[in-house]
PDB file of N, CA and C in Angstrom:
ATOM      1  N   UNK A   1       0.843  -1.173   0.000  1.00  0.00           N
ATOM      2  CA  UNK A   1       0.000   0.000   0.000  1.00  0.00           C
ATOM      3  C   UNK A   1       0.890   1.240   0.000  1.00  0.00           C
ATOM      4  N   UNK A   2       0.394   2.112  -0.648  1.00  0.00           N
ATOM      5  CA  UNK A   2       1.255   3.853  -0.878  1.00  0.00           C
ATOM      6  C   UNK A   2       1.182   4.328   0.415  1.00  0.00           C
ATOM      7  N   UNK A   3       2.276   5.148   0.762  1.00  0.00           N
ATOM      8  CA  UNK A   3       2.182   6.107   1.789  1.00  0.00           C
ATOM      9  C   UNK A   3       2.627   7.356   1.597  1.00  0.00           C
ATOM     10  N   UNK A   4       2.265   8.616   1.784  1.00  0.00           N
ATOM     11  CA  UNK A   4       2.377   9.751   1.389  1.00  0.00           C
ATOM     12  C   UNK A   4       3.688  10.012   1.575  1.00  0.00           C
ATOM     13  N   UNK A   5       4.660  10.881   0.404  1.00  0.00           N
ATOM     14  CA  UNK A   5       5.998  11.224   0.679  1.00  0.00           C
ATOM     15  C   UNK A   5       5.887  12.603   1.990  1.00  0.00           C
ATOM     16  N   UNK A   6       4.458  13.360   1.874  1.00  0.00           N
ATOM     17  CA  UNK A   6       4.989  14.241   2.960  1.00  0.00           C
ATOM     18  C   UNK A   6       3.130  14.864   3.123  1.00  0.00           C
ATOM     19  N   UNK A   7       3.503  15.642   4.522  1.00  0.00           N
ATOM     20  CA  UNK A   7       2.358  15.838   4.959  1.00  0.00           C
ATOM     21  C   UNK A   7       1.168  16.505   4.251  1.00  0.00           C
ATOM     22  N   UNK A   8       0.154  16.415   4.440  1.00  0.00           N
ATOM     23  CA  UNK A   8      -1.105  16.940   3.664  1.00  0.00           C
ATOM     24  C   UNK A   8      -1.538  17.925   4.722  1.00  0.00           C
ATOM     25  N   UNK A   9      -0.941  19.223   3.958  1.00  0.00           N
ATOM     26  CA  UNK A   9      -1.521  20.486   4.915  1.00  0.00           C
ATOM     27  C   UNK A   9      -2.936  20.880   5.222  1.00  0.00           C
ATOM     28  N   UNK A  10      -3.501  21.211   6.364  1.00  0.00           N
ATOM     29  CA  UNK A  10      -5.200  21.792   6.520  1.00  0.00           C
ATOM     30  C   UNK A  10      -5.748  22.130   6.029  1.00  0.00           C
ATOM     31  N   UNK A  11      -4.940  22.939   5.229  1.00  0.00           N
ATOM     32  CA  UNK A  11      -5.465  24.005   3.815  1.00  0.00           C
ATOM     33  C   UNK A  11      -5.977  22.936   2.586  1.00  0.00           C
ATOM     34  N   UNK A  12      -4.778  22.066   2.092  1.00  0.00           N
ATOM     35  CA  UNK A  12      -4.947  21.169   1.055  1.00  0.00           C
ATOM     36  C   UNK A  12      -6.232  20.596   1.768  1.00  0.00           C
ATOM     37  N   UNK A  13      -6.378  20.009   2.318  1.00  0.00           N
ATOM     38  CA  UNK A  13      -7.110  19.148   3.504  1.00  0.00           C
ATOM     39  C   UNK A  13      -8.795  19.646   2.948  1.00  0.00           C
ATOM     40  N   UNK A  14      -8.422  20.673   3.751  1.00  0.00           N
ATOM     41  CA  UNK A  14      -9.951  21.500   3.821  1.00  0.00           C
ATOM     42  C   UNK A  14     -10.459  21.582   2.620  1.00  0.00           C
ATOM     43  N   UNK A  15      -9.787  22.167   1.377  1.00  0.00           N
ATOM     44  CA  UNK A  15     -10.170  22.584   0.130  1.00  0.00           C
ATOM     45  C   UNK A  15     -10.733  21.538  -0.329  1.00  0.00           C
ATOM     46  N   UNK A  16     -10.307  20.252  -0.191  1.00  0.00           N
ATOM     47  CA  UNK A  16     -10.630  18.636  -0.985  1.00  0.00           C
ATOM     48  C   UNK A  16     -12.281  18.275  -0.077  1.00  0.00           C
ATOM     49  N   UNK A  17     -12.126  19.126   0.865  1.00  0.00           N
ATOM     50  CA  UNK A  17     -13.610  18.631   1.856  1.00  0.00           C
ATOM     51  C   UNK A  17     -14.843  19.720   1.703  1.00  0.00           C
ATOM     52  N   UNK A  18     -14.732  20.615   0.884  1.00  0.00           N
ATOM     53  CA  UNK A  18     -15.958  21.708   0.566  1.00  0.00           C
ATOM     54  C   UNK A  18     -16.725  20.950   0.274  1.00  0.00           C
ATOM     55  N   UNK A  19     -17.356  19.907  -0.139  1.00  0.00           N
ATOM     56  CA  UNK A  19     -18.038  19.141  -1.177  1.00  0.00           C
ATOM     57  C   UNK A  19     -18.921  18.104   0.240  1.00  0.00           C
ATOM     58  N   UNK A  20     -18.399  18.002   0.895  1.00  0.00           N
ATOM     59  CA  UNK A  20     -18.386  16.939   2.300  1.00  0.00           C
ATOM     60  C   UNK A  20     -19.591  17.697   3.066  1.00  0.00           C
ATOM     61  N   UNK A  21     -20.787  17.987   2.738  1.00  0.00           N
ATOM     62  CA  UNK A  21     -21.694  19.197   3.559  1.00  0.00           C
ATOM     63  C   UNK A  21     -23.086  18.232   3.894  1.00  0.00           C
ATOM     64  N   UNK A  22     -23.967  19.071   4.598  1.00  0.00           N
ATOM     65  CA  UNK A  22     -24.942  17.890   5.360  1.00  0.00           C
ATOM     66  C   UNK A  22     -26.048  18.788   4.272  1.00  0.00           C
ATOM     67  N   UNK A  23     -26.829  18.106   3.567  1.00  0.00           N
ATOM     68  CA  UNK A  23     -27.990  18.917   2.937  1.00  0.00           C
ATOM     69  C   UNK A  23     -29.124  18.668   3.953  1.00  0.00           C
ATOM     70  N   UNK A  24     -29.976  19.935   4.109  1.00  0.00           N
ATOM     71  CA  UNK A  24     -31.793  20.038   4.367  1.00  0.00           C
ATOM     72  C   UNK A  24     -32.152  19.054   3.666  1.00  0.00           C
ATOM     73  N   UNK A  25     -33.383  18.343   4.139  1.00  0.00           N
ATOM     74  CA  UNK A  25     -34.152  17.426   4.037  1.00  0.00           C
ATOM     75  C   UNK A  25     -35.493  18.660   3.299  1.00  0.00           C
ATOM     76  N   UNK A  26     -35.702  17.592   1.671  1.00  0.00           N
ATOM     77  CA  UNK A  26     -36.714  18.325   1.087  1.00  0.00           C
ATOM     78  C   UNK A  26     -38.310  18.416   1.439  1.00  0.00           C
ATOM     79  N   UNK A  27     -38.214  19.293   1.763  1.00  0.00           N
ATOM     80  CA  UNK A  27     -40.103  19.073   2.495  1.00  0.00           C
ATOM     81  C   UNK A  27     -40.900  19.235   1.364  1.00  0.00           C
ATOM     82  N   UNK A  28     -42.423  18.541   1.230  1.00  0.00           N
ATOM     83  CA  UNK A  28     -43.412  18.553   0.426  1.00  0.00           C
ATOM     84  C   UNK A  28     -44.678  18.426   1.183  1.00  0.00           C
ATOM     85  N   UNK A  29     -45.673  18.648   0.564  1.00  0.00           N
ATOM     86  CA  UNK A  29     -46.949  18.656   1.337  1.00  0.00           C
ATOM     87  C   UNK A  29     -47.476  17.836   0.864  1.00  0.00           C
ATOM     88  N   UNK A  30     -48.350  16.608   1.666  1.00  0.00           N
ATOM     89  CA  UNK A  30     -49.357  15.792   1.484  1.00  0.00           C
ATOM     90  C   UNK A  30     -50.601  15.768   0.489  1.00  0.00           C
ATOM     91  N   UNK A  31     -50.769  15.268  -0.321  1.00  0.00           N
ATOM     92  CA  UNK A  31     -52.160  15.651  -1.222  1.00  0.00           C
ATOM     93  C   UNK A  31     -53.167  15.366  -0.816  1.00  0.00           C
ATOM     94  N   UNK A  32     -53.578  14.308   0.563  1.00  0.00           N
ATOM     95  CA  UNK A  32     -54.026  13.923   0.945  1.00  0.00           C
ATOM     96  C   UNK A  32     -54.810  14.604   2.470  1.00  0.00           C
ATOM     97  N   UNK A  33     -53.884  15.069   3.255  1.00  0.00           N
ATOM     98  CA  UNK A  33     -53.928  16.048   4.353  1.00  0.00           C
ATOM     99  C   UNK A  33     -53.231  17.171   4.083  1.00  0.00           C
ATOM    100  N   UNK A  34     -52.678  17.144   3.710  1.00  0.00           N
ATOM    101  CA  UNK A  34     -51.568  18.640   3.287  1.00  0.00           C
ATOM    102  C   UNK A  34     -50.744  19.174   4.592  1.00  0.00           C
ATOM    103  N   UNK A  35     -50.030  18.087   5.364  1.00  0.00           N
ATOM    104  CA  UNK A  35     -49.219  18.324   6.169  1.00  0.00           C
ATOM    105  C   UNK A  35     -48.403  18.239   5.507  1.00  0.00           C
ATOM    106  N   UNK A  36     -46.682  18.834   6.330  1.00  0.00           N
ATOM    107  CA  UNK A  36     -45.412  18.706   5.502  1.00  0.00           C
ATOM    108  C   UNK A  36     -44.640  17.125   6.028  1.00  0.00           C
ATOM    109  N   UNK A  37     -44.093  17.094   5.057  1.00  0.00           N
ATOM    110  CA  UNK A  37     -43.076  15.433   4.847  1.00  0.00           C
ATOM    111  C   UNK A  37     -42.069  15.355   4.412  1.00  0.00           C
ATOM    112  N   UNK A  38     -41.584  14.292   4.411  1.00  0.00           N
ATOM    113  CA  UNK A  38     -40.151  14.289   3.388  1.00  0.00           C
ATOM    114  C   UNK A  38     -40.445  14.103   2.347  1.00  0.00           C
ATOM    115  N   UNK A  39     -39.685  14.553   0.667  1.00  0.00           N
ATOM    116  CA  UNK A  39     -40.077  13.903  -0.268  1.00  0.00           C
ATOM    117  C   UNK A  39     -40.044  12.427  -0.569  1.00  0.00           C
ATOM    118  N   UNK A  40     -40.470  12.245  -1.579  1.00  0.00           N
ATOM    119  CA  UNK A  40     -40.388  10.236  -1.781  1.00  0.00           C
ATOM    120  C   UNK A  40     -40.641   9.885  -0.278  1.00  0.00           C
ATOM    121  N   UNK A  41     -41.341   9.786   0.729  1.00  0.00           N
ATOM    122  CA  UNK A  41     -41.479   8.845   1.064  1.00  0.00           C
ATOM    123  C   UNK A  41     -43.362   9.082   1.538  1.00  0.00           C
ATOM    124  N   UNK A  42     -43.369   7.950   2.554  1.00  0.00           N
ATOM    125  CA  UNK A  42     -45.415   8.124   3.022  1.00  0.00           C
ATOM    126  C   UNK A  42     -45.294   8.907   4.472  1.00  0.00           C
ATOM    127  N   UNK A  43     -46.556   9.626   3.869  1.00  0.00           N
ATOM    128  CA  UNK A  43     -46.939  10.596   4.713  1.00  0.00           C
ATOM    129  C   UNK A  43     -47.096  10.325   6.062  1.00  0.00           C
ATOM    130  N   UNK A  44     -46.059  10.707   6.927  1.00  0.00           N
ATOM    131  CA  UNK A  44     -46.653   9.791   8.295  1.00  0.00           C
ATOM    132  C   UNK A  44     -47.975   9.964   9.235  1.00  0.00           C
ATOM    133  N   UNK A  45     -48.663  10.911   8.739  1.00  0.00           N
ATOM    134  CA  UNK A  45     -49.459  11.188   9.419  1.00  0.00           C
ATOM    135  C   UNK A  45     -50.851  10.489   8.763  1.00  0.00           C
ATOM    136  N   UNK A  46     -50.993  10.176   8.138  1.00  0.00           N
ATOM    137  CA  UNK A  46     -52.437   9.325   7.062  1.00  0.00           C
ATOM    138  C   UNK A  46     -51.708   8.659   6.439  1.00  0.00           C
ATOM    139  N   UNK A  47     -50.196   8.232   5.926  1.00  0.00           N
ATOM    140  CA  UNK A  47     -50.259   6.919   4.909  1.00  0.00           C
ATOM    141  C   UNK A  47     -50.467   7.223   3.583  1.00  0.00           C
ATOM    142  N   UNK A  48     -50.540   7.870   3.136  1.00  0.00           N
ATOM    143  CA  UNK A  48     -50.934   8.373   2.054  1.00  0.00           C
ATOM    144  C   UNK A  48     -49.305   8.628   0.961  1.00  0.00           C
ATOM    145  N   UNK A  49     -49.195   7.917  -0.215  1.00  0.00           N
ATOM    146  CA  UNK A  49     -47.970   8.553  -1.066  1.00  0.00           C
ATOM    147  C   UNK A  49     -48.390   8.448  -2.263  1.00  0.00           C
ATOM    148  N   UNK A  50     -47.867   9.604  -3.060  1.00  0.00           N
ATOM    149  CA  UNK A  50     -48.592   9.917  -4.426  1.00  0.00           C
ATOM    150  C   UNK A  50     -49.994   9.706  -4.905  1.00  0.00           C
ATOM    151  N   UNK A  51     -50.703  10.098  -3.684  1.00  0.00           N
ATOM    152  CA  UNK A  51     -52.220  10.273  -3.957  1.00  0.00           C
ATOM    153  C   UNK A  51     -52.765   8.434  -3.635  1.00  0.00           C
ATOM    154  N   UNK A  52     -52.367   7.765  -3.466  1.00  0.00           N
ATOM    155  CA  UNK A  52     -52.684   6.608  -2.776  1.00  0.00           C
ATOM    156  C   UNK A  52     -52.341   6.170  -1.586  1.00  0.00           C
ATOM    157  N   UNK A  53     -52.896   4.900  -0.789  1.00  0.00           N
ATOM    158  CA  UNK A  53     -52.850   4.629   0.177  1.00  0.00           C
ATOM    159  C   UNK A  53     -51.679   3.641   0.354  1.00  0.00           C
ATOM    160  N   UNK A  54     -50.482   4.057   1.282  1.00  0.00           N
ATOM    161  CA  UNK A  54     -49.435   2.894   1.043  1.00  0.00           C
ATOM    162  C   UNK A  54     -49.316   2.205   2.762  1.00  0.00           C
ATOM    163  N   UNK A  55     -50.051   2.720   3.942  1.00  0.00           N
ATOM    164  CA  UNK A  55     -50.011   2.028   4.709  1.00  0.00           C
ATOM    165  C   UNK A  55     -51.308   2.876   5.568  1.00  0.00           C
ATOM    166  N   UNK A  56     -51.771   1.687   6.180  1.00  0.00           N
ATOM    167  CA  UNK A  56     -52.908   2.244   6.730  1.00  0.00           C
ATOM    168  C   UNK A  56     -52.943   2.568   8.217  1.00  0.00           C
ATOM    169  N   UNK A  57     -53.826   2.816   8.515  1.00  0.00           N
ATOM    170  CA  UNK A  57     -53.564   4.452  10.074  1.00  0.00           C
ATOM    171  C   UNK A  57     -53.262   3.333  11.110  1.00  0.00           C
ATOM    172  N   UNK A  58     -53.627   2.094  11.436  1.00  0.00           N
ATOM    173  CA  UNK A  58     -53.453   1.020  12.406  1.00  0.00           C
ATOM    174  C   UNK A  58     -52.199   1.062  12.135  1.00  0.00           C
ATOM    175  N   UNK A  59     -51.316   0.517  10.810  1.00  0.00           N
ATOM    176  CA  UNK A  59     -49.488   0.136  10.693  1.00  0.00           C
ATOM    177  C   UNK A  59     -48.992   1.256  11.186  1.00  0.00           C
ATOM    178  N   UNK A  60     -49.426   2.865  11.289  1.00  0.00           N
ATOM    179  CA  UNK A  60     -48.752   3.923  12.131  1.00  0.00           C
ATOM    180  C   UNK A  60     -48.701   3.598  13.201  1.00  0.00           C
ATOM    181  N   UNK A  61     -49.966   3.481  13.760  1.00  0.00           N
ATOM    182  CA  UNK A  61     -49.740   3.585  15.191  1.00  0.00           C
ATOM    183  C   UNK A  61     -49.204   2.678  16.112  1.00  0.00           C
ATOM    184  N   UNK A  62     -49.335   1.020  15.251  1.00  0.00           N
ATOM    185  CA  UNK A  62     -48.403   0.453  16.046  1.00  0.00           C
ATOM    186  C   UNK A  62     -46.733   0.530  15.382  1.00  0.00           C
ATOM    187  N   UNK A  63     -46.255   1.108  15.030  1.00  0.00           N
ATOM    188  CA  UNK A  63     -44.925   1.557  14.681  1.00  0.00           C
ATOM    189  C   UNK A  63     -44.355   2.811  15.340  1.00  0.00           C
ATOM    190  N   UNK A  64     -45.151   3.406  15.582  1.00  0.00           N
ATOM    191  CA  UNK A  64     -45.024   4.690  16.512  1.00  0.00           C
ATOM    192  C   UNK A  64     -44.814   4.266  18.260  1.00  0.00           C
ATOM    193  N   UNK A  65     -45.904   3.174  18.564  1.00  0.00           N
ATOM    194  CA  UNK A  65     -45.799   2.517  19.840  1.00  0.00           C
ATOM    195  C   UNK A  65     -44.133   1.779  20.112  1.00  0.00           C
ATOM    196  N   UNK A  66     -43.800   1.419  18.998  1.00  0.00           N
ATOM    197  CA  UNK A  66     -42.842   0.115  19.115  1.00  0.00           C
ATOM    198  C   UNK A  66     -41.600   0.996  19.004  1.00  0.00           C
TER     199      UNK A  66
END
């Protein structure tokens, strides 16, 4: 395995890590209730994704319990 001939300064360091950042989580509103969510996934509050039903209000609540 390679090992560096000499040290990798903070500067070099840092510059190579701009890219390394935490993004916001995209919010969207429910079509169903019109609360806010994450995109792509089911609405946790009714179950509801892309205008259909993908889990129903009982699979919340015992997932919420557990």
């Amino acid at each position: 395995m390679a090992h560096p001939k000499r040290k990798t300064s903070k500067m070099r360091r840092d510059k190579r890590r701009t890219h390394y950042k935490a993004k916001e989580t995209q919010l969207s509103t429910c079509s169903n209730c019109g609360t806010a969510h994450e995109s792509h996934t089911v609405c946790p509050s009714c179950g509801y994704y892309k205008g259909q039903l993908a889990i129903s209000k009982d699979n919340i609540l015992r997932e919420e319990k557990v």
